[in-house]
Structure formats: structure tokens, C-alpha cells
N, C-alpha and C. Protein backbone atom coordinates (compact mmCIF):
# COMPACT_ATOMS: atom_id res chain seq x y z
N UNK A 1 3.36 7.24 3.85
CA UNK A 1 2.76 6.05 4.44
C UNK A 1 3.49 4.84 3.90
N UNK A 2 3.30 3.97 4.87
CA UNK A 2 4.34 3.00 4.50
C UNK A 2 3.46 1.35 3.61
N UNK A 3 3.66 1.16 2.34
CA UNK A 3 3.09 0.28 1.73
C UNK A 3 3.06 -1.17 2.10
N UNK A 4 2.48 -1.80 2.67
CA UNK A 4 2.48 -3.33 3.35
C UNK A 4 3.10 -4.16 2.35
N UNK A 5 3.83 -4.97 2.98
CA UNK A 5 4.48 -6.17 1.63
C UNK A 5 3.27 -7.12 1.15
N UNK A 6 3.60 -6.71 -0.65
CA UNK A 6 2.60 -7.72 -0.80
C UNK A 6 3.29 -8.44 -2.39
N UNK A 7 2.97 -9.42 -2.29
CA UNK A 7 3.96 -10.65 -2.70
C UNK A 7 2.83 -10.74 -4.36
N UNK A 8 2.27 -9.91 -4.42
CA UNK A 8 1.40 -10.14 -5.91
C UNK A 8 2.57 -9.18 -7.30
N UNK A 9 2.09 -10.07 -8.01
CA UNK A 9 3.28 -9.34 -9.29
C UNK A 9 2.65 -8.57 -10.10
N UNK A 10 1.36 -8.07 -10.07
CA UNK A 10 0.71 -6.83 -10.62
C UNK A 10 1.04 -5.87 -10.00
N UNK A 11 1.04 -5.86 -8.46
CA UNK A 11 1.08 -4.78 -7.87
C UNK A 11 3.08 -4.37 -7.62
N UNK A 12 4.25 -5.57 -7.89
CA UNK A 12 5.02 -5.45 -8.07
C UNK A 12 5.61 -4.89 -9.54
N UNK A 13 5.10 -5.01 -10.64
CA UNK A 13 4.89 -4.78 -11.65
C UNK A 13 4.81 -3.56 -11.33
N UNK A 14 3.97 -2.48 -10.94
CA UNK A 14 3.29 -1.61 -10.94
C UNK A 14 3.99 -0.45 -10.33
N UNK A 15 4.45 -1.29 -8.95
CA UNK A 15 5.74 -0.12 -8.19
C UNK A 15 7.20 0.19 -9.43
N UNK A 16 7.67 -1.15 -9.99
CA UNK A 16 8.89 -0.87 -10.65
C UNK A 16 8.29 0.06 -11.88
N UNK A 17 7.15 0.46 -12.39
CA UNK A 17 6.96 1.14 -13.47
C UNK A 17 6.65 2.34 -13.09
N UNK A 18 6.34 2.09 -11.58
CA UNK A 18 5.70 4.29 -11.14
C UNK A 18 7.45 4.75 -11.53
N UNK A 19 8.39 4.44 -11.54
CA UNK A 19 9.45 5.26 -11.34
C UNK A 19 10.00 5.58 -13.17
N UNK A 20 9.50 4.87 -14.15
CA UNK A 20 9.74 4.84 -15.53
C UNK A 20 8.52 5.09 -16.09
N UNK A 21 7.26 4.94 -15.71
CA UNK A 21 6.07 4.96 -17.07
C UNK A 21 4.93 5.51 -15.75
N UNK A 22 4.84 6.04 -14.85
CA UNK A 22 3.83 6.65 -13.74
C UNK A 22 2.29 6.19 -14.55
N UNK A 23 2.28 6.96 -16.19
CA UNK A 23 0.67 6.23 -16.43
C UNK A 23 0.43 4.93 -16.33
N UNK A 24 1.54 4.11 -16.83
CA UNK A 24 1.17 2.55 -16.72
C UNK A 24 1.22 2.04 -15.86
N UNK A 25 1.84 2.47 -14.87
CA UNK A 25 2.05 1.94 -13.15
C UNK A 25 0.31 2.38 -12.34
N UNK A 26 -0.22 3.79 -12.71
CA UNK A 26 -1.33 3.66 -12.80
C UNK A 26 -2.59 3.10 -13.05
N UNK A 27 -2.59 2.83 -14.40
CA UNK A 27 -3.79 1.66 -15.11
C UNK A 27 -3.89 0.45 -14.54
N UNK A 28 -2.22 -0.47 -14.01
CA UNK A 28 -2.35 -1.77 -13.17
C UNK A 28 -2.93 -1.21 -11.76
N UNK A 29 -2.79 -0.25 -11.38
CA UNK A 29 -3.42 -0.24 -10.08
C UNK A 29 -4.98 -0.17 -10.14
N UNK A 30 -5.47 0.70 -10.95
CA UNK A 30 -6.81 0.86 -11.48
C UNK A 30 -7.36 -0.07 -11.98
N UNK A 31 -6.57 -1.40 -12.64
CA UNK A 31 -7.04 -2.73 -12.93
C UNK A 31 -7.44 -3.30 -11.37
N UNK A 32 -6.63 -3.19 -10.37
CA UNK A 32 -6.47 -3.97 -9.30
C UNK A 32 -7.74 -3.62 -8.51
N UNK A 33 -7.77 -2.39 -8.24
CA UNK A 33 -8.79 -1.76 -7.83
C UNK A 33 -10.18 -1.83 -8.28
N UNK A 34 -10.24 -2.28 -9.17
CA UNK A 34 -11.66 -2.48 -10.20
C UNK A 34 -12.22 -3.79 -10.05
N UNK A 35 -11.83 -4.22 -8.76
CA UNK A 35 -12.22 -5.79 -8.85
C UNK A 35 -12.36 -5.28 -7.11
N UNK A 36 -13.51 -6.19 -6.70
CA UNK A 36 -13.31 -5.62 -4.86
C UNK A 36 -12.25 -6.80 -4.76
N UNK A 37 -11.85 -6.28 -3.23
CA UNK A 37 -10.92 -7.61 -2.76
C UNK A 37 -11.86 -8.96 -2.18
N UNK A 38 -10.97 -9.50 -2.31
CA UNK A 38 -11.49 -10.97 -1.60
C UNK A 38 -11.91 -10.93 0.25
N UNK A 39 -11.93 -12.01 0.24
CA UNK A 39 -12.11 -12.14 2.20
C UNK A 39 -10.86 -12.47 2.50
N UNK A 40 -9.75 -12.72 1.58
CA UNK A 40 -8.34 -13.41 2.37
C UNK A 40 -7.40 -11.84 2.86
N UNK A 41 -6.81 -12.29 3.64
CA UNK A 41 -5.59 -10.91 4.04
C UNK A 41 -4.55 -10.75 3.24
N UNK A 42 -4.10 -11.63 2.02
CA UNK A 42 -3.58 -11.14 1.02
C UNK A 42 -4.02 -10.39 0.04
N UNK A 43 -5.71 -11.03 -0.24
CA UNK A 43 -5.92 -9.91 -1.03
C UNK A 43 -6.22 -8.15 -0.28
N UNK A 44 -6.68 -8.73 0.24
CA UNK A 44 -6.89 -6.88 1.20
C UNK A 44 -5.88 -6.00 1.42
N UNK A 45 -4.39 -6.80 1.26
CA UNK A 45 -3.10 -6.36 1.54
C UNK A 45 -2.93 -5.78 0.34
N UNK A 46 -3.34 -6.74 -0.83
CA UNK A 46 -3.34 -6.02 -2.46
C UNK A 46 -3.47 -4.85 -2.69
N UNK A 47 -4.92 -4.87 -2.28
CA UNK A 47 -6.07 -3.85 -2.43
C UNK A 47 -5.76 -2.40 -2.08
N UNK A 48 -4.66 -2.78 -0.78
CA UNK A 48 -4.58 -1.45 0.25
C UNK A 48 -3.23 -1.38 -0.52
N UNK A 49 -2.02 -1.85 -1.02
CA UNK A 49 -1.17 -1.58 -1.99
C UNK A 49 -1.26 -0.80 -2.97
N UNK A 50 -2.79 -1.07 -3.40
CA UNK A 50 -2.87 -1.14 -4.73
C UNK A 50 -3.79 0.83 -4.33
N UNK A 51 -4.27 1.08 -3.70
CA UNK A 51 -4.87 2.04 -3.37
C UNK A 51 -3.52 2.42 -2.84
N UNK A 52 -2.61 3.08 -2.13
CA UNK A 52 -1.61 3.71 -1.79
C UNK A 52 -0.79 4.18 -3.40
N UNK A 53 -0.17 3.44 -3.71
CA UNK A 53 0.35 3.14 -5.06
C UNK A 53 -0.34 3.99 -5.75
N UNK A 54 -1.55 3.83 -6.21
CA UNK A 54 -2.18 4.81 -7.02
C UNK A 54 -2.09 6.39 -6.75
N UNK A 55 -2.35 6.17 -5.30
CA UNK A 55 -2.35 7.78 -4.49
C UNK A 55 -1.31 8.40 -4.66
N UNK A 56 -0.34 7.53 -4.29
CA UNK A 56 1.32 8.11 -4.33
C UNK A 56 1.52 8.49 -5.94
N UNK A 57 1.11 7.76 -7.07
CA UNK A 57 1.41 8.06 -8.67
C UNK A 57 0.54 9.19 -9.09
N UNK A 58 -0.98 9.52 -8.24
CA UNK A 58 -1.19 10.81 -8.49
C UNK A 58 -0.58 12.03 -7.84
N UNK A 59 0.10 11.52 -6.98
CA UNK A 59 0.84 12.88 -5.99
C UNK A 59 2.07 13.05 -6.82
N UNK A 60 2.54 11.77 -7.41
CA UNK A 60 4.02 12.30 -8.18
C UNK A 60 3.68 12.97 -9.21
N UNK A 61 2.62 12.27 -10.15
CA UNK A 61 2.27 13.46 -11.55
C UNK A 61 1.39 14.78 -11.43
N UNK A 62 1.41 15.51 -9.79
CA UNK A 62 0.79 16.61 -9.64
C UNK A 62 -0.58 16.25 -10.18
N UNK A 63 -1.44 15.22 -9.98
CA UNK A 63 -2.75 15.15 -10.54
C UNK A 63 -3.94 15.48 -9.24
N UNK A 64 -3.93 16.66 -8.44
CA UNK A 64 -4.73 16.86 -7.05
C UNK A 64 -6.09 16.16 -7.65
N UNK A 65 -6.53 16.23 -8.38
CA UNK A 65 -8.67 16.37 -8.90
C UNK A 65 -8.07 14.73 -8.75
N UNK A 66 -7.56 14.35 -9.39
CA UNK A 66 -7.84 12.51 -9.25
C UNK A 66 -7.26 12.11 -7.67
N UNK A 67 -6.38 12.03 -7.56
CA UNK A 67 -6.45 12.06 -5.72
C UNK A 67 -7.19 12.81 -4.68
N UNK A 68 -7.90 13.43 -5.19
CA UNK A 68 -9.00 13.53 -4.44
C UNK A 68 -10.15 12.82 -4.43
N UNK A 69 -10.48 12.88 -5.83
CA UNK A 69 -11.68 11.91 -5.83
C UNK A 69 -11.11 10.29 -5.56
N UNK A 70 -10.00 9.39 -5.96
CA UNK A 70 -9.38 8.51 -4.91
C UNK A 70 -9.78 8.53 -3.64
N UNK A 71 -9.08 9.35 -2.39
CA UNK A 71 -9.51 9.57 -1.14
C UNK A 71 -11.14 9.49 -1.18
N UNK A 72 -11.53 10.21 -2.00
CA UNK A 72 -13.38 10.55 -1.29
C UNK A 72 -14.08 8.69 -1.79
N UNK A 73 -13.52 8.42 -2.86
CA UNK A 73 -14.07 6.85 -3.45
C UNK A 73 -13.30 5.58 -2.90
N UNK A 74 -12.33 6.00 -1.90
CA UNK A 74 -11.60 4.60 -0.83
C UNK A 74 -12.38 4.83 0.19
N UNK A 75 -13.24 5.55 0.53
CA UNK A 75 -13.50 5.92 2.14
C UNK A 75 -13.98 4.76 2.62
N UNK A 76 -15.02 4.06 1.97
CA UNK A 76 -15.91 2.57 2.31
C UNK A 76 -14.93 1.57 2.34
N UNK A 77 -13.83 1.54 0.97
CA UNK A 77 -13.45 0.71 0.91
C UNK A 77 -12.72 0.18 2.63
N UNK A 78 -12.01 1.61 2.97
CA UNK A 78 -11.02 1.64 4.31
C UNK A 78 -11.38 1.63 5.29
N UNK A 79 -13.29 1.40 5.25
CA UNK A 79 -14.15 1.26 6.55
C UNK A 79 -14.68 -0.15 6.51
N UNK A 80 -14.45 -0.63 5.49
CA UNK A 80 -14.66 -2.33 5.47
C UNK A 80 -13.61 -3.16 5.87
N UNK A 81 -11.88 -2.29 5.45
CA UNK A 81 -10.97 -2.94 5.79
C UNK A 81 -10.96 -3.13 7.46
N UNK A 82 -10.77 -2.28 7.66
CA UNK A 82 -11.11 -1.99 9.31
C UNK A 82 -12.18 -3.13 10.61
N UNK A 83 -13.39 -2.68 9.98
CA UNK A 83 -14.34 -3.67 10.28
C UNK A 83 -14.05 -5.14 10.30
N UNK A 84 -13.33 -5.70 9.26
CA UNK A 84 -12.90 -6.89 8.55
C UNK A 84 -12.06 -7.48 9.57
N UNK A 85 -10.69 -6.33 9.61
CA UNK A 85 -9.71 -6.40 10.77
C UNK A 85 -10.15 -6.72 11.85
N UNK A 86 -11.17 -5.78 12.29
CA UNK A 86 -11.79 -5.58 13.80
C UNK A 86 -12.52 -7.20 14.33
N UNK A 87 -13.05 -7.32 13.24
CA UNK A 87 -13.91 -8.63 13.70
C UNK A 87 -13.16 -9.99 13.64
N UNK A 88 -11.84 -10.10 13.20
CA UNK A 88 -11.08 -11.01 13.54
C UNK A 88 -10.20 -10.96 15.00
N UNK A 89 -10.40 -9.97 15.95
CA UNK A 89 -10.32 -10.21 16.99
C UNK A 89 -11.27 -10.52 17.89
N UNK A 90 -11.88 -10.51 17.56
CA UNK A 90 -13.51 -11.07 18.52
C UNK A 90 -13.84 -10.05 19.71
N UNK A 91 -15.08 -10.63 20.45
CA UNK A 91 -15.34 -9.88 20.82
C UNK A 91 -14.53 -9.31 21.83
N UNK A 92 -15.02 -7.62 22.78
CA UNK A 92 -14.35 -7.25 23.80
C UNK A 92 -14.75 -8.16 24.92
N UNK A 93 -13.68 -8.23 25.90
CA UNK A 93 -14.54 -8.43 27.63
C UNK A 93 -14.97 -7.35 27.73
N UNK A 94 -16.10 -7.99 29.00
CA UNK A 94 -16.85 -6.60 29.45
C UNK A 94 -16.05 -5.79 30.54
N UNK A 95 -16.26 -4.40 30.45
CA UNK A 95 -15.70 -3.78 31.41
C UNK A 95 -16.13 -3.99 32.76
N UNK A 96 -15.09 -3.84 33.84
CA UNK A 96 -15.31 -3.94 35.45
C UNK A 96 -15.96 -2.87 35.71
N UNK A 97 -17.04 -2.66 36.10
CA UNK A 97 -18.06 -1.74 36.96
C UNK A 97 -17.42 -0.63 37.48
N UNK A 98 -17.93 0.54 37.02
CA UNK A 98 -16.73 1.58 37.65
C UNK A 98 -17.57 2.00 39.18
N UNK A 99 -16.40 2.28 39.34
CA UNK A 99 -16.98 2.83 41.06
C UNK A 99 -16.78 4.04 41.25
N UNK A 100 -18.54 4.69 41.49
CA UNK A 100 -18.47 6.00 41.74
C UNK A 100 -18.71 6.31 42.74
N UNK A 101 -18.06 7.58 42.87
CA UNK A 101 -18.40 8.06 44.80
C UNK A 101 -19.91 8.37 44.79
């Protein structure tokens, strides 16, 4: 999956250390994560960085039990992002009346 650019230096911090120190590239993400995000789209961009990043540093150190419980403890988080998203496009038009025979 592809990580969204995000211009914060914890979470830059964090990528240049998964490849030299994976636990400490960890703990900044787990810092990041331990705080909800804000209402702005940078932080949510963080957030969702900062949750990938982690996922990806338990998949590199073979850690399945913590990326799992990850996945099962983002689920809300990635149904708020969504929602969040969703409602900055406003509402739908209504659909044209379908015509049945």
C-alpha cells in the first residue's frame, strides 16, 4: 500500500529509522498513534502514515499477534477516516426515478 505524503518529521523520522532501528521507528509511530488525530487533513494524513508505517514495521520484524491486533484496533479509526472524507463532499443528488415496465 502506498503511504500518502506527509510533511510531519516524526513520522519522517520514523520511516528513515524502520530501515536501521525497526523498534524505534515503531515506538514514534505508537507515540503518533496514541494521540487521536485532529479534524485537519494533515493530521489524518499523519495518522494514516503513521498506522501503515507501523503495520509495515510489524510485517518486516515477522511480529503477526501485533499486526493483527493493529488491523482489529484501526478498524474505527479507518471508519471515521472515511466518514470524515465522505462528508466533505456533501450531499448526493437525488436519483432520476427509474422507469419500470
Amino acid at each position: 500500500m502506498a503511504v500518502p505524503p506527509v510533511s510531519s518529521s516524526k513520522v519522517e523520522e520514523a520511516r528513515t529509522l524502520s530501515k536501521t532501528s525497526p523498534e524505534k521507528a515503531a515506538a514514534i509511530y505508537q507515540e503518533i498513534l496514541s494521540q487521536k488525530p485532529g479534524g485537519t487533513e494533515a493530521a489524518l494524513r499523519e495518522y494514516e502514515a503513521a498506522l501503515i508505517g507501523l503495520g509495515e514495521s510489524y510485517r518486516d520484524t515477522r511480529k503477526p499477534d501485533e499486526l493483527a491486533e493493529l488491523v482489529n484496533s484501526s478498524t474505527s479509526s479507518l471508519t471515521s477516516f472515511t466518514k470524515a472524507k465522505t462528508a466533505k463532499l456533501g450531499p448526493l443528488p437525488p436519483f432520476p426515478p427509474s422507469s419500470s415496465p
